[in-house]
Protein backbone atom coordinates (compact mmCIF):
# COMPACT_ATOMS: atom_id res chain seq x y z
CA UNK A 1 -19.04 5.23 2.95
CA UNK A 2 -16.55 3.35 5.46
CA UNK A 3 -13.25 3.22 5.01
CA UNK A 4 -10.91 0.09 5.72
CA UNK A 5 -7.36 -0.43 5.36
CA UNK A 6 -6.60 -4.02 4.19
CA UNK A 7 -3.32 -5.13 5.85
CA UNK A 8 -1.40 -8.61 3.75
CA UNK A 9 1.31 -10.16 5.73
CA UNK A 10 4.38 -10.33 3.32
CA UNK A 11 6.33 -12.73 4.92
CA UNK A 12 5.68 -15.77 7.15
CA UNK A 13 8.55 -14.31 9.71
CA UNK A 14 6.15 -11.63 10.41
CA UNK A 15 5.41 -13.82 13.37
CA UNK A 16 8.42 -13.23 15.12
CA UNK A 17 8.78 -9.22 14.85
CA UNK A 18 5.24 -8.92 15.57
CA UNK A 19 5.89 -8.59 19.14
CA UNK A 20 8.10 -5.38 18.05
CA UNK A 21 5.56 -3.82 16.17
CA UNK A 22 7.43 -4.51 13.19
CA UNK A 23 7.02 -6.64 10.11
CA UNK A 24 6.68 -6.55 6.28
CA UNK A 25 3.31 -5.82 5.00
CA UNK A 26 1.24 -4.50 1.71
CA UNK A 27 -1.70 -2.31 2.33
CA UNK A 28 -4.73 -1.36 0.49
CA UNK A 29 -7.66 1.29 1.02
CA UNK A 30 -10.71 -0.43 0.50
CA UNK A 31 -14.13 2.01 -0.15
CA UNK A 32 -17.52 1.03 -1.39
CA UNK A 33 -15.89 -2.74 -2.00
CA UNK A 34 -13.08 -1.46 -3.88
CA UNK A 35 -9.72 -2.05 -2.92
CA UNK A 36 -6.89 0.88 -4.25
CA UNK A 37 -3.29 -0.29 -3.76
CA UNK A 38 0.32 0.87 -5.14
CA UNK A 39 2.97 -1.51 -6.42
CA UNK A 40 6.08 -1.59 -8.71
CA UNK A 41 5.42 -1.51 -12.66
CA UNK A 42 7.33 -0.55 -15.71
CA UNK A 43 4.32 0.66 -17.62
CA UNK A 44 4.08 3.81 -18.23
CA UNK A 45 0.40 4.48 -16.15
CA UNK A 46 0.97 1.72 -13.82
CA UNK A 47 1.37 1.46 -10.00
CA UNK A 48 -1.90 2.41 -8.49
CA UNK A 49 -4.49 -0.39 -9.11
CA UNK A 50 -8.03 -1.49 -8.02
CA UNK A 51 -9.22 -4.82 -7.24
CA UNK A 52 -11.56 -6.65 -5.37
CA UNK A 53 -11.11 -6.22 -1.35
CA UNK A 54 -8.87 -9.21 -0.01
CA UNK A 55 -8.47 -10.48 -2.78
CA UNK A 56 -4.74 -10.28 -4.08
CA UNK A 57 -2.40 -12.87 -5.60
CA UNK A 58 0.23 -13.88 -3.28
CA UNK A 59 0.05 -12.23 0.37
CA UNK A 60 -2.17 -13.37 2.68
CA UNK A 61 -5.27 -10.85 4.50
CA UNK A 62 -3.61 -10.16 7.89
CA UNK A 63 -6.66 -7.48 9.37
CA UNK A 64 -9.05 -5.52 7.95
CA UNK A 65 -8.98 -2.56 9.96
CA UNK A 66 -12.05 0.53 10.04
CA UNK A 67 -10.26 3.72 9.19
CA UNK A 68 -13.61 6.00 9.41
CA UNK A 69 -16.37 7.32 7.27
CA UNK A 70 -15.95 9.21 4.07
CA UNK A 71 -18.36 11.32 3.00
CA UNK A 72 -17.02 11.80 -0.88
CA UNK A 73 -18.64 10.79 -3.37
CA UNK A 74 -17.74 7.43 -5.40
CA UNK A 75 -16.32 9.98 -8.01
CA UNK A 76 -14.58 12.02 -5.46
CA UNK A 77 -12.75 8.75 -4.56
CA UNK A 78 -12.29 8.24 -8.46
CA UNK A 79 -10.78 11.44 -8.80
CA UNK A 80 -8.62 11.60 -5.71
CA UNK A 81 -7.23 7.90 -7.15
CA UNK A 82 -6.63 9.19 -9.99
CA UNK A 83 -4.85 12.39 -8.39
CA UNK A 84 -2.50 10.21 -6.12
CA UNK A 85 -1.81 7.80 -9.27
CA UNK A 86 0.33 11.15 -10.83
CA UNK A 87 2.36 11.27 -7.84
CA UNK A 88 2.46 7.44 -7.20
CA UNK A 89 3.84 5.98 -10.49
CA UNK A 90 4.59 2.57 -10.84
CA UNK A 91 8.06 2.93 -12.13
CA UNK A 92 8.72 5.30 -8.70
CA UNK A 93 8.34 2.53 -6.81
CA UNK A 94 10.86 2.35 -3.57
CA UNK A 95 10.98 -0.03 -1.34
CA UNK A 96 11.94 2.03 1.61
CA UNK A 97 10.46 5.65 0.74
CA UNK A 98 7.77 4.64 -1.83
CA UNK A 99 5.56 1.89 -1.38
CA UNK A 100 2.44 0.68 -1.13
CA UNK A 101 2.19 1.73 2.31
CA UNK A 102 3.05 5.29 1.81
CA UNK A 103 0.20 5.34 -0.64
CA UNK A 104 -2.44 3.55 1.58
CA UNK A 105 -1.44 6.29 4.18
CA UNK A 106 -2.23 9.78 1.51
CA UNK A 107 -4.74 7.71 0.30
CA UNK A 108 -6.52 7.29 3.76
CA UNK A 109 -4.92 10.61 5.12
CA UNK A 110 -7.43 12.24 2.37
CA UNK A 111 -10.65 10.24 2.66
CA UNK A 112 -10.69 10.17 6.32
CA UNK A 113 -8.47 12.53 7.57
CA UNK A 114 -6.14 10.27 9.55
CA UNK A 115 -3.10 7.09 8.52
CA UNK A 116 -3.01 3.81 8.17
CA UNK A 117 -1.96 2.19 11.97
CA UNK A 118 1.94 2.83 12.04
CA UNK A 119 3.62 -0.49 12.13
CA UNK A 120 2.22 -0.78 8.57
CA UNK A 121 5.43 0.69 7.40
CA UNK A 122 7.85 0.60 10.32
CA UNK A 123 9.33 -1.80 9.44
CA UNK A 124 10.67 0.13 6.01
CA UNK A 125 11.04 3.02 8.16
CA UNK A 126 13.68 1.47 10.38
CA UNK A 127 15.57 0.07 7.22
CA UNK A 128 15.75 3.68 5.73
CA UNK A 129 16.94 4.91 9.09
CA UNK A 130 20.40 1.79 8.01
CA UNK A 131 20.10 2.03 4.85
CA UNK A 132 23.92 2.78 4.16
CA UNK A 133 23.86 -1.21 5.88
CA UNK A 134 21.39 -2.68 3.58
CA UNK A 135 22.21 -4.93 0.79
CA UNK A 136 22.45 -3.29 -2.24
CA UNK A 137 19.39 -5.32 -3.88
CA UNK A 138 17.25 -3.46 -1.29
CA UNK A 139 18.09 -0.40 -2.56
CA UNK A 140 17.43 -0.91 -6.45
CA UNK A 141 13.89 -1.24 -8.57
CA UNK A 142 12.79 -4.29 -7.48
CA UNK A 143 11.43 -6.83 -10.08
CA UNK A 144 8.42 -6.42 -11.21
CA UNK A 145 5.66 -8.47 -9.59
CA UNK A 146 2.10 -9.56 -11.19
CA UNK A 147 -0.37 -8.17 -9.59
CA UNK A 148 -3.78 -9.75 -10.33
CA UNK A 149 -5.65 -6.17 -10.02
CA UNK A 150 -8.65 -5.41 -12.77
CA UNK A 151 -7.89 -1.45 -13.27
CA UNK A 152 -4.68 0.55 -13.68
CA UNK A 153 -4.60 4.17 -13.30
């Protein structure tokens, strides 16, 4: 089965740090036209979601990029989801050291054997690196956000 990774601009400046290779983004790992992600939630088994490939509320489909071939199983994938949805939990979220690109890149990391392309999640990288600079609002749970997704983990 091929492997994409669906990349969602996240803000309309992206435009302008682009050029940088930096930007905000979501991510998702789409196999056999499935899309997993990883987002904030206060329920207890949320976070990790699946939904149909492109197709989220909100950001707008940047790329779909080919990652490689998987040769797991559908359940494999199942069961590897479900695996990373113990470590990624909902309420863990983080903008800077937990987020939905972090998951994309396990997620990928152990279908395919490589990441997600790295200016995914620079830009959250470079934040981390000034953190001690960052608004305080950055650093806290962020508010939860609906997420139109049709299975929770």
């Amino acid at each position: 089965m091929e492997v994409y990774v669906n990349i969602y601009d996240l803000s309309t400046y992206n435009r302008y740090g682009e050029w940088l290779g930096i930007g905000a983004y979501h991510t998702g790992i789409e196999v056999n036209n499935i899309e997993y992600g990883y987002g904030y939630s206060t329920q207890e088994e949320g976070g990790v979601f699946c939904c149909e490939p492109g197709m989220l509320e909100g950001p707008s489909l940047k790329t779909r990029y080919l990652l490689g071939k998987t040769y797991k199983s559908f359940l494999e994938v199942q069961l590897i989801t479900e695996q990373l949805s113990e470590e990624f939990r909902g309420a863990d979220y983080n903008l800077l050291t937990k987020n939905c690109n972090h998951f994309s890149e396990a997620l990928a990391k152990r279908l395919v054997g490589k990441g997600i392309p790295s200016y995914c999640n620079r830009g959250a990288n470079l934040m981390q690196c000034f953190s001690c600079l960052l608004p305080f609002k950055f650093l806290q749970e962020p508010e939860e956000q609906p997420i139109n997704f049709k299975r929770s983990f």
